[in-house]
Protein backbone atom coordinates (compact mmCIF):
# COMPACT_ATOMS: atom_id res chain seq x y z
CA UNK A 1 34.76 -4.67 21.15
CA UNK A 2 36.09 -1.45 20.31
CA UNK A 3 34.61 0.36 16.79
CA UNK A 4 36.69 -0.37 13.99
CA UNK A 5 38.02 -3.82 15.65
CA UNK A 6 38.34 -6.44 12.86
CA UNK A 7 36.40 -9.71 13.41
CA UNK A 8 37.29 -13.34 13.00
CA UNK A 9 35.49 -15.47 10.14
CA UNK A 10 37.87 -18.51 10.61
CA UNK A 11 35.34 -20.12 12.72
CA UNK A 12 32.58 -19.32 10.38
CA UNK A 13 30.55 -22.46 8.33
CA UNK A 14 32.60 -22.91 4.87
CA UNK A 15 29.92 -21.62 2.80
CA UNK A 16 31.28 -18.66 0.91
CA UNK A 17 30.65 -20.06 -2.08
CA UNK A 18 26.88 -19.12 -1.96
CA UNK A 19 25.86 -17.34 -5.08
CA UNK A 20 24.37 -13.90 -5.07
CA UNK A 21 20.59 -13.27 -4.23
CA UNK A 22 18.10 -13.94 -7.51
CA UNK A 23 14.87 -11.73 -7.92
CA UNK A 24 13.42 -14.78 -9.19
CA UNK A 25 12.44 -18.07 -7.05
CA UNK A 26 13.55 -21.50 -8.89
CA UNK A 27 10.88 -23.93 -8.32
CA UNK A 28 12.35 -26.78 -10.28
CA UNK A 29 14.00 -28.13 -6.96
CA UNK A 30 12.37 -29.72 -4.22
CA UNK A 31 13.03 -27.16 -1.75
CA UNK A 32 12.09 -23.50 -3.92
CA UNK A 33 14.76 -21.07 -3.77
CA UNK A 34 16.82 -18.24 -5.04
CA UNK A 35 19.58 -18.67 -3.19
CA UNK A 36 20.92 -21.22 -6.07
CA UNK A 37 21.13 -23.92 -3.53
CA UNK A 38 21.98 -26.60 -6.14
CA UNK A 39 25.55 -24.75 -6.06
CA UNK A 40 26.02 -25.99 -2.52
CA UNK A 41 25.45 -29.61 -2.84
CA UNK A 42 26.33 -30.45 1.31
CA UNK A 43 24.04 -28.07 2.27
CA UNK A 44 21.14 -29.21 -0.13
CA UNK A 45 21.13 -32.59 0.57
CA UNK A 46 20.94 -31.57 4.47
CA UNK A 47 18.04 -29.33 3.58
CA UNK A 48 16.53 -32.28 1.55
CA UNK A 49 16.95 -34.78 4.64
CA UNK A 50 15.13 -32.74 7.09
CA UNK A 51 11.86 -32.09 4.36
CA UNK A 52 10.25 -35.65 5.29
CA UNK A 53 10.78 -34.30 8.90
CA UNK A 54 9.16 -31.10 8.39
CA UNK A 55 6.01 -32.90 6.50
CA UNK A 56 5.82 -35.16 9.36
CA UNK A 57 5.24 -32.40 11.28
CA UNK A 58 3.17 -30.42 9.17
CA UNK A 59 0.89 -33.25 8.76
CA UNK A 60 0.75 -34.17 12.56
CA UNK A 61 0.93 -31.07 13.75
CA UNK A 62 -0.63 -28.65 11.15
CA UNK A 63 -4.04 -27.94 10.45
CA UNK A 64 -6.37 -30.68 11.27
CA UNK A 65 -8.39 -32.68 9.00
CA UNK A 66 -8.16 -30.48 5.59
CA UNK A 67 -4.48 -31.51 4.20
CA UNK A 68 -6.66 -33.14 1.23
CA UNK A 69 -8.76 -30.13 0.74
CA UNK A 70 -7.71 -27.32 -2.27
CA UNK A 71 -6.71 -23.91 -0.95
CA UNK A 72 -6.75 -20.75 -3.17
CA UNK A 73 -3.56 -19.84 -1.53
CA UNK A 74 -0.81 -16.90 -2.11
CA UNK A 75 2.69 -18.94 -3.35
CA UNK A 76 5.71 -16.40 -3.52
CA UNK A 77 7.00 -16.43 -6.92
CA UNK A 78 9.71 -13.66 -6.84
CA UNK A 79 11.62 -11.54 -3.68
CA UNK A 80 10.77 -7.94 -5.87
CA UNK A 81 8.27 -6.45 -4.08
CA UNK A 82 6.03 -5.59 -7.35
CA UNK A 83 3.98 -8.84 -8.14
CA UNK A 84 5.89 -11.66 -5.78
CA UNK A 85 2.69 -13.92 -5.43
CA UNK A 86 0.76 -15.58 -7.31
CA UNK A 87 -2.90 -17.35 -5.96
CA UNK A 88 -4.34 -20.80 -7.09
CA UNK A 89 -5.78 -23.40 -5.52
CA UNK A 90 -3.61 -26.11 -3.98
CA UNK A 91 -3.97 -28.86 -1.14
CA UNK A 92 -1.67 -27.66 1.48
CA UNK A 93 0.88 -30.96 1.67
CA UNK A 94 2.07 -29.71 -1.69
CA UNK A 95 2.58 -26.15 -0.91
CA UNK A 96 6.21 -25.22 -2.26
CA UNK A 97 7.87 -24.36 1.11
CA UNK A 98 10.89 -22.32 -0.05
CA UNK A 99 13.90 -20.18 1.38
CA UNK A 100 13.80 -17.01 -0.11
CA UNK A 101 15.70 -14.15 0.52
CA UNK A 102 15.61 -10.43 -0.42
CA UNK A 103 17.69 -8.79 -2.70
CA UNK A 104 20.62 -6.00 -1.70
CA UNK A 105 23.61 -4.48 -2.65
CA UNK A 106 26.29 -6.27 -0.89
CA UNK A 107 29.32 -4.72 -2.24
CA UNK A 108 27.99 -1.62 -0.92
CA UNK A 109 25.99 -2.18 2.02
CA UNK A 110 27.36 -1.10 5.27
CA UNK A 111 26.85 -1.84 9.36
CA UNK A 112 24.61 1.29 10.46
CA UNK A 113 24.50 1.02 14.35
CA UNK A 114 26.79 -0.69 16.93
CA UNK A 115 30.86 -1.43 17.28
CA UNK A 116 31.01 -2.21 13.59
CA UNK A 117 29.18 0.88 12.21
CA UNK A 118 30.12 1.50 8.97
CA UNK A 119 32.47 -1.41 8.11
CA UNK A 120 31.06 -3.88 5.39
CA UNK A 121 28.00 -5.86 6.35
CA UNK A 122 29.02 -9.70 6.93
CA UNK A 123 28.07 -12.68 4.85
CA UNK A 124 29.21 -15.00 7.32
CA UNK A 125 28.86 -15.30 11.29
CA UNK A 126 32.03 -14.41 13.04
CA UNK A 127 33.13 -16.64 15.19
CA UNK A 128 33.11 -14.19 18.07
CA UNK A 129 29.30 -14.11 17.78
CA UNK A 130 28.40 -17.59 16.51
CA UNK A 131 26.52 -18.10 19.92
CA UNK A 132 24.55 -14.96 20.39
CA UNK A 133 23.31 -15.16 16.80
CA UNK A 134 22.36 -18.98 16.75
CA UNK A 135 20.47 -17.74 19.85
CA UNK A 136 18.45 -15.22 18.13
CA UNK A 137 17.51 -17.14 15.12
CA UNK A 138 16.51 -20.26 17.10
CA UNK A 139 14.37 -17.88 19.21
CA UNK A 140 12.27 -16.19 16.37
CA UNK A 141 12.63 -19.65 14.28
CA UNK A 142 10.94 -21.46 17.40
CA UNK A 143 7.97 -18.88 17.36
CA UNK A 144 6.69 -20.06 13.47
CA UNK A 145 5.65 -23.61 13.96
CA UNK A 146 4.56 -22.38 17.69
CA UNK A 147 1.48 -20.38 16.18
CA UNK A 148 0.98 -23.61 13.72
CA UNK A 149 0.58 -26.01 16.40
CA UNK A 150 -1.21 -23.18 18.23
CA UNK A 151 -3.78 -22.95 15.29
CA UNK A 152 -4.27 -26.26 14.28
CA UNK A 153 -7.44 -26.72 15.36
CA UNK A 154 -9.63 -24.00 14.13
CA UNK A 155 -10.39 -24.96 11.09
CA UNK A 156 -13.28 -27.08 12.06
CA UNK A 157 -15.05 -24.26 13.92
CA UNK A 158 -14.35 -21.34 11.08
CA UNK A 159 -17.02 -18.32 10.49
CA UNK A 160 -17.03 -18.72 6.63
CA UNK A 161 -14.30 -20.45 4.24
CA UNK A 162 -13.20 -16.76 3.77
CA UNK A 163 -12.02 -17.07 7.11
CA UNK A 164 -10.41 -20.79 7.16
CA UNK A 165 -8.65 -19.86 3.87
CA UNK A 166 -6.94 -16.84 5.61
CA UNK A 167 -5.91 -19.34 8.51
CA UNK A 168 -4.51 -21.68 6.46
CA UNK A 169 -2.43 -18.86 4.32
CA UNK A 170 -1.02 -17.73 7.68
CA UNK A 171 -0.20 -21.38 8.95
CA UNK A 172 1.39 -21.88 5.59
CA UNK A 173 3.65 -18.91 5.38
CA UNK A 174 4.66 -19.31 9.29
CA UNK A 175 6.00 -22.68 8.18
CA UNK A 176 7.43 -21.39 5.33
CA UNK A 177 8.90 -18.79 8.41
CA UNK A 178 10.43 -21.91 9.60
CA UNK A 179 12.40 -22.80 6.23
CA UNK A 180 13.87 -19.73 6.22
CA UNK A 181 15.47 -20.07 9.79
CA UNK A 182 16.42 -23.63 9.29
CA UNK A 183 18.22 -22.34 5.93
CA UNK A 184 20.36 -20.34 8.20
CA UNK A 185 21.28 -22.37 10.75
CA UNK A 186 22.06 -25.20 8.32
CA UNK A 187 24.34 -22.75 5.98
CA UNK A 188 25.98 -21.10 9.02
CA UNK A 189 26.32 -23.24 11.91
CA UNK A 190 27.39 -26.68 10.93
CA UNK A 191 26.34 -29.27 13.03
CA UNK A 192 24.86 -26.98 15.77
CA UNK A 193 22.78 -25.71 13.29
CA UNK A 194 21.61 -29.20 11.71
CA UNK A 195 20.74 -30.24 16.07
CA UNK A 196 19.21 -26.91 16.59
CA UNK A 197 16.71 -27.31 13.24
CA UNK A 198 15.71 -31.28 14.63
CA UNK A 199 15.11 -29.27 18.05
CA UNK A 200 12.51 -27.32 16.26
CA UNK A 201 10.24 -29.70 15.38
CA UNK A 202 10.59 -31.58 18.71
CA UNK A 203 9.13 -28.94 20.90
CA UNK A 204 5.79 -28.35 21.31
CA UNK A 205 3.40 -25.71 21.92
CA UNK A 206 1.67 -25.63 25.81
CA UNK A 207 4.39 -29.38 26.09
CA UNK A 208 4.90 -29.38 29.75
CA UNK A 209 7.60 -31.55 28.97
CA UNK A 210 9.14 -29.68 26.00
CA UNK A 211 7.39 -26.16 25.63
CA UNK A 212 8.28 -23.62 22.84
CA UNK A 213 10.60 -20.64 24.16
CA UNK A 214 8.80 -17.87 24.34
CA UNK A 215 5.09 -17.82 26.81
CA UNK A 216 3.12 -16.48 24.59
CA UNK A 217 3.34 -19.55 22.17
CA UNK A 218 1.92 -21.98 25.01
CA UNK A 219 -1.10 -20.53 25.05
CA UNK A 220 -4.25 -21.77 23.81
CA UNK A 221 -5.78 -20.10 21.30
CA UNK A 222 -8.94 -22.12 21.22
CA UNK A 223 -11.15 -19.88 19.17
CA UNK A 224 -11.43 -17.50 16.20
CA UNK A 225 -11.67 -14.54 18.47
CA UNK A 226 -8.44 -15.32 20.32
CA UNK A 227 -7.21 -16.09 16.69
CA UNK A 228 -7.87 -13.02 15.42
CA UNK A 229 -6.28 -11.11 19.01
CA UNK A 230 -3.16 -13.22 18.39
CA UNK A 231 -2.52 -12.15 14.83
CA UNK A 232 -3.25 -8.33 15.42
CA UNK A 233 -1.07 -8.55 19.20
CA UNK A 234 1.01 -11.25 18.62
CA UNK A 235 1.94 -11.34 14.88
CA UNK A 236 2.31 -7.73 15.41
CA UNK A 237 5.18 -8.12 18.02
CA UNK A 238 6.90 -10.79 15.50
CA UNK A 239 6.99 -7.47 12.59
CA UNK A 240 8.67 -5.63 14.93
CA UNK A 241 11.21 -8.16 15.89
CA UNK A 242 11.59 -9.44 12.12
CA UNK A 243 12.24 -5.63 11.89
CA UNK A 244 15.21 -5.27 14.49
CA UNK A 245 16.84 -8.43 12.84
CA UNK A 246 16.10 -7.42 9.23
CA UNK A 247 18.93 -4.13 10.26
CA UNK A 248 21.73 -6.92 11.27
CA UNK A 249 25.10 -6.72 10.39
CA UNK A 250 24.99 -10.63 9.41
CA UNK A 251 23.51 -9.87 5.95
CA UNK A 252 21.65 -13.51 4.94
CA UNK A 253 19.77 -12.68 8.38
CA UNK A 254 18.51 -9.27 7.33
CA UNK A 255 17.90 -10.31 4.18
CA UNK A 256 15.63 -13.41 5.68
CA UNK A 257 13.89 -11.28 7.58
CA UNK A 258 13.13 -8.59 5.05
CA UNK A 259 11.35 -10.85 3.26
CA UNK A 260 8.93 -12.32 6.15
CA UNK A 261 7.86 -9.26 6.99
CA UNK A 262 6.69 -8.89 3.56
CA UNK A 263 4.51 -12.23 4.25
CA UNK A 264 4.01 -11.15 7.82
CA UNK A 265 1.54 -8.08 6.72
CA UNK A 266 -1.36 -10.36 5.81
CA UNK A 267 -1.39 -11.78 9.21
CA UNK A 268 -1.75 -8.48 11.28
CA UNK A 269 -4.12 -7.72 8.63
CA UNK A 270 -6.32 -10.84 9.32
CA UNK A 271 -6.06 -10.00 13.08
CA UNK A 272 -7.25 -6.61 12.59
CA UNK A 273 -10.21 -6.71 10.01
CA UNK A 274 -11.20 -9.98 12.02
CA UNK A 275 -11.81 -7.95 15.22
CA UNK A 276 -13.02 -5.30 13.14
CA UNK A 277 -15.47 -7.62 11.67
CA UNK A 278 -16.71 -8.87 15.19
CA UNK A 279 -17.55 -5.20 16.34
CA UNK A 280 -19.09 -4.19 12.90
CA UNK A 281 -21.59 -7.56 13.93
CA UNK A 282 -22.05 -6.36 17.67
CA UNK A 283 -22.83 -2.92 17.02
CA UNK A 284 -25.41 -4.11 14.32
CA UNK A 285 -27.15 -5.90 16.81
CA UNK A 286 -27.01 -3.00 19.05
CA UNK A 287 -28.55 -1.27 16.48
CA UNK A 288 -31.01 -3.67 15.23
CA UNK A 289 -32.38 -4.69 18.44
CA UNK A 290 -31.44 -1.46 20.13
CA UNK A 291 -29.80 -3.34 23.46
CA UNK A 292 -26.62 -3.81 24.62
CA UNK A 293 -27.39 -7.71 25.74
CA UNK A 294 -25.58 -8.67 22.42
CA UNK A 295 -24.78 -12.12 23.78
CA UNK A 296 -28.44 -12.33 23.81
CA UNK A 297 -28.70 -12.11 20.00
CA UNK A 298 -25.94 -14.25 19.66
CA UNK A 299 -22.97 -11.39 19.36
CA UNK A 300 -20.18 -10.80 20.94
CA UNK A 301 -20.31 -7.59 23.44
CA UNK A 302 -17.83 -4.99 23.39
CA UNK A 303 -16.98 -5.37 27.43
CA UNK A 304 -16.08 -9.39 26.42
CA UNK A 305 -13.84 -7.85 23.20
CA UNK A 306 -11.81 -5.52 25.44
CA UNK A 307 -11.16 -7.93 28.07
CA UNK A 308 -9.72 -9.98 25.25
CA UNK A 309 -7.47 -7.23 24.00
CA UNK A 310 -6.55 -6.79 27.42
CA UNK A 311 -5.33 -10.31 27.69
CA UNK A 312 -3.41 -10.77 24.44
CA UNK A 313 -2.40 -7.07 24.40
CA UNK A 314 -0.46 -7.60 27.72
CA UNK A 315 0.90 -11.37 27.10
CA UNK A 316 2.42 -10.12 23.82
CA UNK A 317 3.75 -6.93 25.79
CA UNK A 318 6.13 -9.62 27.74
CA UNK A 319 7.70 -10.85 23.90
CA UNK A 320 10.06 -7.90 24.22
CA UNK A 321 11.40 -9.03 27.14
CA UNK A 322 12.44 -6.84 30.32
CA UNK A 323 12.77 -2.89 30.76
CA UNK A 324 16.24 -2.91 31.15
CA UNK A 325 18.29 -6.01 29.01
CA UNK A 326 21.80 -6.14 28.80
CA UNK A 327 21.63 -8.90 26.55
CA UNK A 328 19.38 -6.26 23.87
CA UNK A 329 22.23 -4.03 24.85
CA UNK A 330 25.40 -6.24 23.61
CA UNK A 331 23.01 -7.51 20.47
CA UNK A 332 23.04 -3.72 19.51
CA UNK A 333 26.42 -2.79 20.22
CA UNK A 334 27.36 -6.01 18.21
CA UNK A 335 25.97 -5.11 15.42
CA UNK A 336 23.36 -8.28 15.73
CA UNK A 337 20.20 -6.75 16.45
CA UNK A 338 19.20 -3.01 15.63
CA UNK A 339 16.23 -0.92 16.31
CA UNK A 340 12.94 -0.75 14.75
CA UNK A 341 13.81 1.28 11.18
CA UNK A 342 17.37 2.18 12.68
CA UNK A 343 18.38 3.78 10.01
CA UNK A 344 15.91 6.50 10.10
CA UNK A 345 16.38 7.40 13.75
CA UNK A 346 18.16 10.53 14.27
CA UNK A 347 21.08 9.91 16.76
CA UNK A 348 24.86 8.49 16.38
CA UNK A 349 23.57 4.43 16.18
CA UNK A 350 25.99 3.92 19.21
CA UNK A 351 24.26 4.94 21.66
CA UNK A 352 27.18 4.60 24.33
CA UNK A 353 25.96 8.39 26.55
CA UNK A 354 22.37 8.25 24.98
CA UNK A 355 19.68 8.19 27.70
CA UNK A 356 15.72 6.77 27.05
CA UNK A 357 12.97 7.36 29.31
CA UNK A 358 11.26 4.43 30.69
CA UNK A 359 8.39 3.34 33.34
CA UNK A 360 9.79 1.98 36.19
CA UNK A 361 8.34 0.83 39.41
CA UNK A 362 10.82 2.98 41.97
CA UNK A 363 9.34 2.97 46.29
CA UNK A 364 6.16 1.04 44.60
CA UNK A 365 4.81 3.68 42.62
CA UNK A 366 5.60 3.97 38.78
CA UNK A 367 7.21 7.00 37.27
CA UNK A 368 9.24 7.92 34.34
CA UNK A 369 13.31 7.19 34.71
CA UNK A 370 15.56 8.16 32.20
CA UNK A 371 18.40 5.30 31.38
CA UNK A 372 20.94 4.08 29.55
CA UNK A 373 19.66 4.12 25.89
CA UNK A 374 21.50 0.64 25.25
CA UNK A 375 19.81 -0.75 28.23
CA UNK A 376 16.44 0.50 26.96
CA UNK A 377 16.64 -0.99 23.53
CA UNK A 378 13.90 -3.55 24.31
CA UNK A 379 11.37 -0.81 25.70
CA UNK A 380 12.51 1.55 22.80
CA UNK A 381 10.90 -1.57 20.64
CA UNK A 382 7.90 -2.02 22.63
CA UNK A 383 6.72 1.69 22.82
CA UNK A 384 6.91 1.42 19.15
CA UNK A 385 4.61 -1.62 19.46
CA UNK A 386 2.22 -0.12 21.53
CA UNK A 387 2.11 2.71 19.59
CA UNK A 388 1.68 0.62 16.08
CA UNK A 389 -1.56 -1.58 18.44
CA UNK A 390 -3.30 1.97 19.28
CA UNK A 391 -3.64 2.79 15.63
CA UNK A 392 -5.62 -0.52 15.12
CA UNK A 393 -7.32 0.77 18.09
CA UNK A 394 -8.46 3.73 16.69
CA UNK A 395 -9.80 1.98 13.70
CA UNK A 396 -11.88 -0.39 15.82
CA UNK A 397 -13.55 2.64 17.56
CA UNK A 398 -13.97 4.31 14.71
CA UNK A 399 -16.51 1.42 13.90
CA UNK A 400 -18.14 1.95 17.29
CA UNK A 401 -18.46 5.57 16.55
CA UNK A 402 -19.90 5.74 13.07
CA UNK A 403 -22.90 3.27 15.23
CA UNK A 404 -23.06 6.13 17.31
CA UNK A 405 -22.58 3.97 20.19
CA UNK A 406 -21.43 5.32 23.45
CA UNK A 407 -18.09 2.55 23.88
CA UNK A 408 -14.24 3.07 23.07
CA UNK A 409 -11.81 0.33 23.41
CA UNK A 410 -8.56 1.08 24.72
CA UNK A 411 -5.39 -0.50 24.93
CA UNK A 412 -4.26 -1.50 28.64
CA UNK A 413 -1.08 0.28 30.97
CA UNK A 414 1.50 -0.98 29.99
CA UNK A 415 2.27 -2.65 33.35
CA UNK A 416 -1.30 -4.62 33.51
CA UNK A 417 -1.11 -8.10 33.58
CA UNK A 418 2.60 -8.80 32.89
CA UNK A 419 4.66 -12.22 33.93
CA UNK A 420 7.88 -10.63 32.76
CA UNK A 421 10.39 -7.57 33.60
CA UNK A 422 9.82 -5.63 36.48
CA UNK A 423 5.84 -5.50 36.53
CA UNK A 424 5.83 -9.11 36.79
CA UNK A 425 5.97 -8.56 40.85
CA UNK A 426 2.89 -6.16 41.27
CA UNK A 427 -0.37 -6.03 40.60
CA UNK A 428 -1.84 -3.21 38.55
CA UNK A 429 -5.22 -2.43 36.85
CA UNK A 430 -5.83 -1.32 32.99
CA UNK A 431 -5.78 2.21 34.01
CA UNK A 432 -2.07 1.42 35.48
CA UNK A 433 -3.06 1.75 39.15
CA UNK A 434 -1.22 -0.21 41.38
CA UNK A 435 -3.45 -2.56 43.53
CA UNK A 436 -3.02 -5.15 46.33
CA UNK A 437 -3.34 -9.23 45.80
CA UNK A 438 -6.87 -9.01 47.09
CA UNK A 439 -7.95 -6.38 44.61
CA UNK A 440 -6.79 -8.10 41.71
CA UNK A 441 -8.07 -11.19 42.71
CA UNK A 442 -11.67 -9.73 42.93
CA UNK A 443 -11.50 -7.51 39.82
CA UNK A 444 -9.55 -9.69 37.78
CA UNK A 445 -12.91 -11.07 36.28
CA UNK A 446 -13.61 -7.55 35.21
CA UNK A 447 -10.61 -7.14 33.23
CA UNK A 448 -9.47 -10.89 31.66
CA UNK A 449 -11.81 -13.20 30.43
CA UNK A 450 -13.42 -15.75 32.57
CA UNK A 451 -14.89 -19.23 31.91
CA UNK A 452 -17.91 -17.75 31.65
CA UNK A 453 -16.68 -15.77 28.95
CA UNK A 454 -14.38 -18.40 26.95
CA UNK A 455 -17.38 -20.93 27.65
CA UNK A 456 -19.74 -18.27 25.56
CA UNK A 457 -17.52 -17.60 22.70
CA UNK A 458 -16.74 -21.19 22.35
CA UNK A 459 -20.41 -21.86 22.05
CA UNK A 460 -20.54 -19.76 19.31
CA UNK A 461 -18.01 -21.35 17.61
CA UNK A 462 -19.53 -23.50 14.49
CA UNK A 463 -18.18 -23.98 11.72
CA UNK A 464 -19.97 -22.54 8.16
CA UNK A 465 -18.91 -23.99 5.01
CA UNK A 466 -21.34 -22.76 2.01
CA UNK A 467 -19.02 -20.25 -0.09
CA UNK A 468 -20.41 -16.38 0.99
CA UNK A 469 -21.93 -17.20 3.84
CA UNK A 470 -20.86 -16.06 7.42
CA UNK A 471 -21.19 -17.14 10.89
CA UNK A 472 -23.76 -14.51 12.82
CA UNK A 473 -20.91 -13.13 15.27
CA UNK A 474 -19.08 -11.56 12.58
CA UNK A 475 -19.86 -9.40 9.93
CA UNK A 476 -18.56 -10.54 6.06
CA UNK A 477 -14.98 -8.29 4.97
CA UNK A 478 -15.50 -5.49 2.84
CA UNK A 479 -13.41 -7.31 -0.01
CA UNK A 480 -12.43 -10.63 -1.14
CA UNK A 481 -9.36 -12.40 -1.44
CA UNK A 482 -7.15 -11.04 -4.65
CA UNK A 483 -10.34 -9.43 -5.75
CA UNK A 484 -12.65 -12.76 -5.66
CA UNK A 485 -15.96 -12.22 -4.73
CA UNK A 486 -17.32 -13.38 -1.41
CA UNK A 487 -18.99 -16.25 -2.90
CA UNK A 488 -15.61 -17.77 -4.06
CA UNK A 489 -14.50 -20.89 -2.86
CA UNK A 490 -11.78 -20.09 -1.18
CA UNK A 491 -11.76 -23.62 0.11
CA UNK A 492 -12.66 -26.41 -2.02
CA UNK A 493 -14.65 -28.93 0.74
């Protein structure tokens, strides 16, 4: 489509009649909003038939055994970013789920990248792009009870009820995640949209029958270590695709996803003081005992941490897809999906003679190619990943360092380990050397965690319930909750 084409609404879902954005959530409604949802009676009741769903799921699916427990849990109470939470204790079936999305000017708000640059943001989904865009939003929807389902679990092996309350506010705001796609495909897409929300909470995470979309939410993640990697690595890829939707022409979907990422902070910032945490304890021990046989002690060693980053570092590498995408391309020039903060990169946003270097595997070696820029738009987003992960990285060793300890953890090449795009077909080490079946088949062991290793941190895994205290593999956080002391019961067992 050429720029300046004009685009047909007339297949759109009639819901024009949507009211403007309010600052302030209503929570006298059974479904929380401030989109004024009681204006749109059809779509309300639809919303309000699929809620018993959703709690069937959430209590089959959800955390395990503490539904009837009180959490002292964040509830957003407003979409302006000063003061839009407030915390009290509440047992998680009655958490207000709600669709909430973030304010904007939409008079004046304009397309800033792709065919439609500069032409008025839309409110509703062309028909031209109704697939493509259900597409997207039942991909990143799918994710958010993925990590639930992932999670559910973990409570009854948790360091300290510090740490289960911070898994529970993350399981509770990824379903709330989920509202806020359903909301869109049930106010946009009609009866695709209705099937496509019943879809979501029929698939399952690691279902050989009926997986989630995306890999990396069919893994396990069957302790608080792999926890804590999945919600630096893998919560961290999910900011910077909330990111590259929240610049989309289609307005309710940037708006939707302006919002998460507001939510989605606290979970990268569980991830990383977590693992933070878990070196502060090893290098104590190091220092205590003066050994590096932490296990011994019952720590967990640096060399075990870094084969873990290795391992969720690289499967959350494969979220952004392949090198070279001609579906990322036609999202951009479509106006559906941008780059991350698009608006402050300086180039035209169209990208059609733009080149962008990338590492490609060319005679079986792996050297920088310059490329089509639009083809690149997935790797574009992932070296800004991997550039975000390394300054977590540097945080971590700066822990290492003030023990004076001789260790640095590092991220892996950016072709170790991957199951998708072109380093799928080789074999490479952390350093990024390429090496033959046999090699990797010896060293792997060295790199990924073994059973040996998931059989040791699982035997650490108990769970520690008296407010303030903390299991012995990880060190207590430097602050509490909302400014509550340690000893606060963030969990009322």
């Amino acid at each position: 489509m050429a720029p300046g084409s004009v685009l047909n609404f007339t297949n759109a879902a009639p819901s024009g009649k949507r009211a403007e954005i309010m600052a302030n959530v209503d929570y006298s409604a059974l479904i929380p909003n401030n989109v004024d949802l009681a204006s749109d009676r059809r779509l309300q009741r639809a919303l309000e038939a699929w809620h018993p769903k959703f709690m069937d799921w959430w209590c089959n699916y959800g955390p395990d055994q503490y539904q009837d427990k009180e959490v002292y849990l964040r509830t957003a109470v407003s979409v302006d970013k000063d003061g839009w939470a407030q915390f009290g204790h509440v047992k998680m079936p009655e958490y207000r789920w709600g669709i909430f999305l973030a304010e904007g000017n939409e008079d004046g708000k304009r397309i800033n990248f792709g065919d439609h640059k500069g032409q008025a943001v839309w409110q509703e989904v062309p028909g031209e792009y109704r697939g493509p865009l259900r597409r997207l939003i039942v991909t990143q929807g799918d994710t958010e009870p993925a990590s639930v389902e992932q999670q559910r679990v973990l409570a009854a092996t948790a360091p300290s009820l510090y740490d289960m309350r911070n898994l529970f506010q993350v399981n509770v705001e990824e379903a709330r995640h989920l509202w806020a796609m359903v909301y869109l495909l049930m106010a946009h897409f009609g009866r695709d949209g209705r099937e496509e929300a019943e879809e979501l909470l029929e698939r399952r995470s690691g279902d050989p029958d009926k997986p989630r979309i995306l890999g990396a939410f069919n893994e396990r993640t069957p302790d608080w270590l792999s926890f804590f990697m999945f919600t630096y690595f893998t919560d961290r890829d999910g900011k910077y695709q909330l990111a590259s939707l929240a610049e989309s022409a289609f307005d309710p979907l940037a708006r939707t996803c302006q919002f998460m990422l507001t939510e989605e902070a606290h979970h990268m910032y569980v991830g990383e003081t977590g693992v933070a945490r878990i070196i502060q304890r090893a290098c104590e021990i190091m220092r205590q005992h003066k050994t590096d046989d932490v296990r011994r002690f019952g720590g967990i060693d640096l060399p075990t941490l870094q084969k873990y980053v290795n391992f969720h570092f690289s499967v959350s590498e494969d979220l952004f897809g392949a090198e070279r995408s001609t579906n990322a391309a036609n999202y951009f020039t479509q106006g559906l999906k941008g780059r991350y903060m698009e608006s402050h990169i300086k180039d035209d946003h169209l990208l059609k003679d733009a080149s962008y270097s990338v590492t490609e595997l060319v005679d079986g070696k792996l050297r920088q190619e310059d490329v089509s820029a639009l083809t690149a738009i997935n790797e574009r987003l992932r070296d800004d990943y991997i550039t975000d992960c390394q300054r977590g990285v540097v945080r971590w060793n700066k822990v290492i360092k003030e023990f004076g300890i001789d260790f640095e953890i590092t991220l892996p090449h950016r072709a170790f380990h991957r199951r998708i795009g072109m380093f799928s077909s080789v074999h490479a080490s952390p350093s990024g050397e390429l090496v033959d079946a046999a090699t990797w088949a010896s060293r792997q062991g060295q790199w990924l965690p073994d059973a040996n290793d998931h059989a040791y941190v699982q035997s650490l895994m108990c769970q520690v319930k008296e407010p303030g205290e903390f299991a012995g593999w990880i060190a207590p956080p430097r602050i509490g909750i909302n400014n509550q002391p340690r000893e606060f019961p963030y969990v009322r067992m």
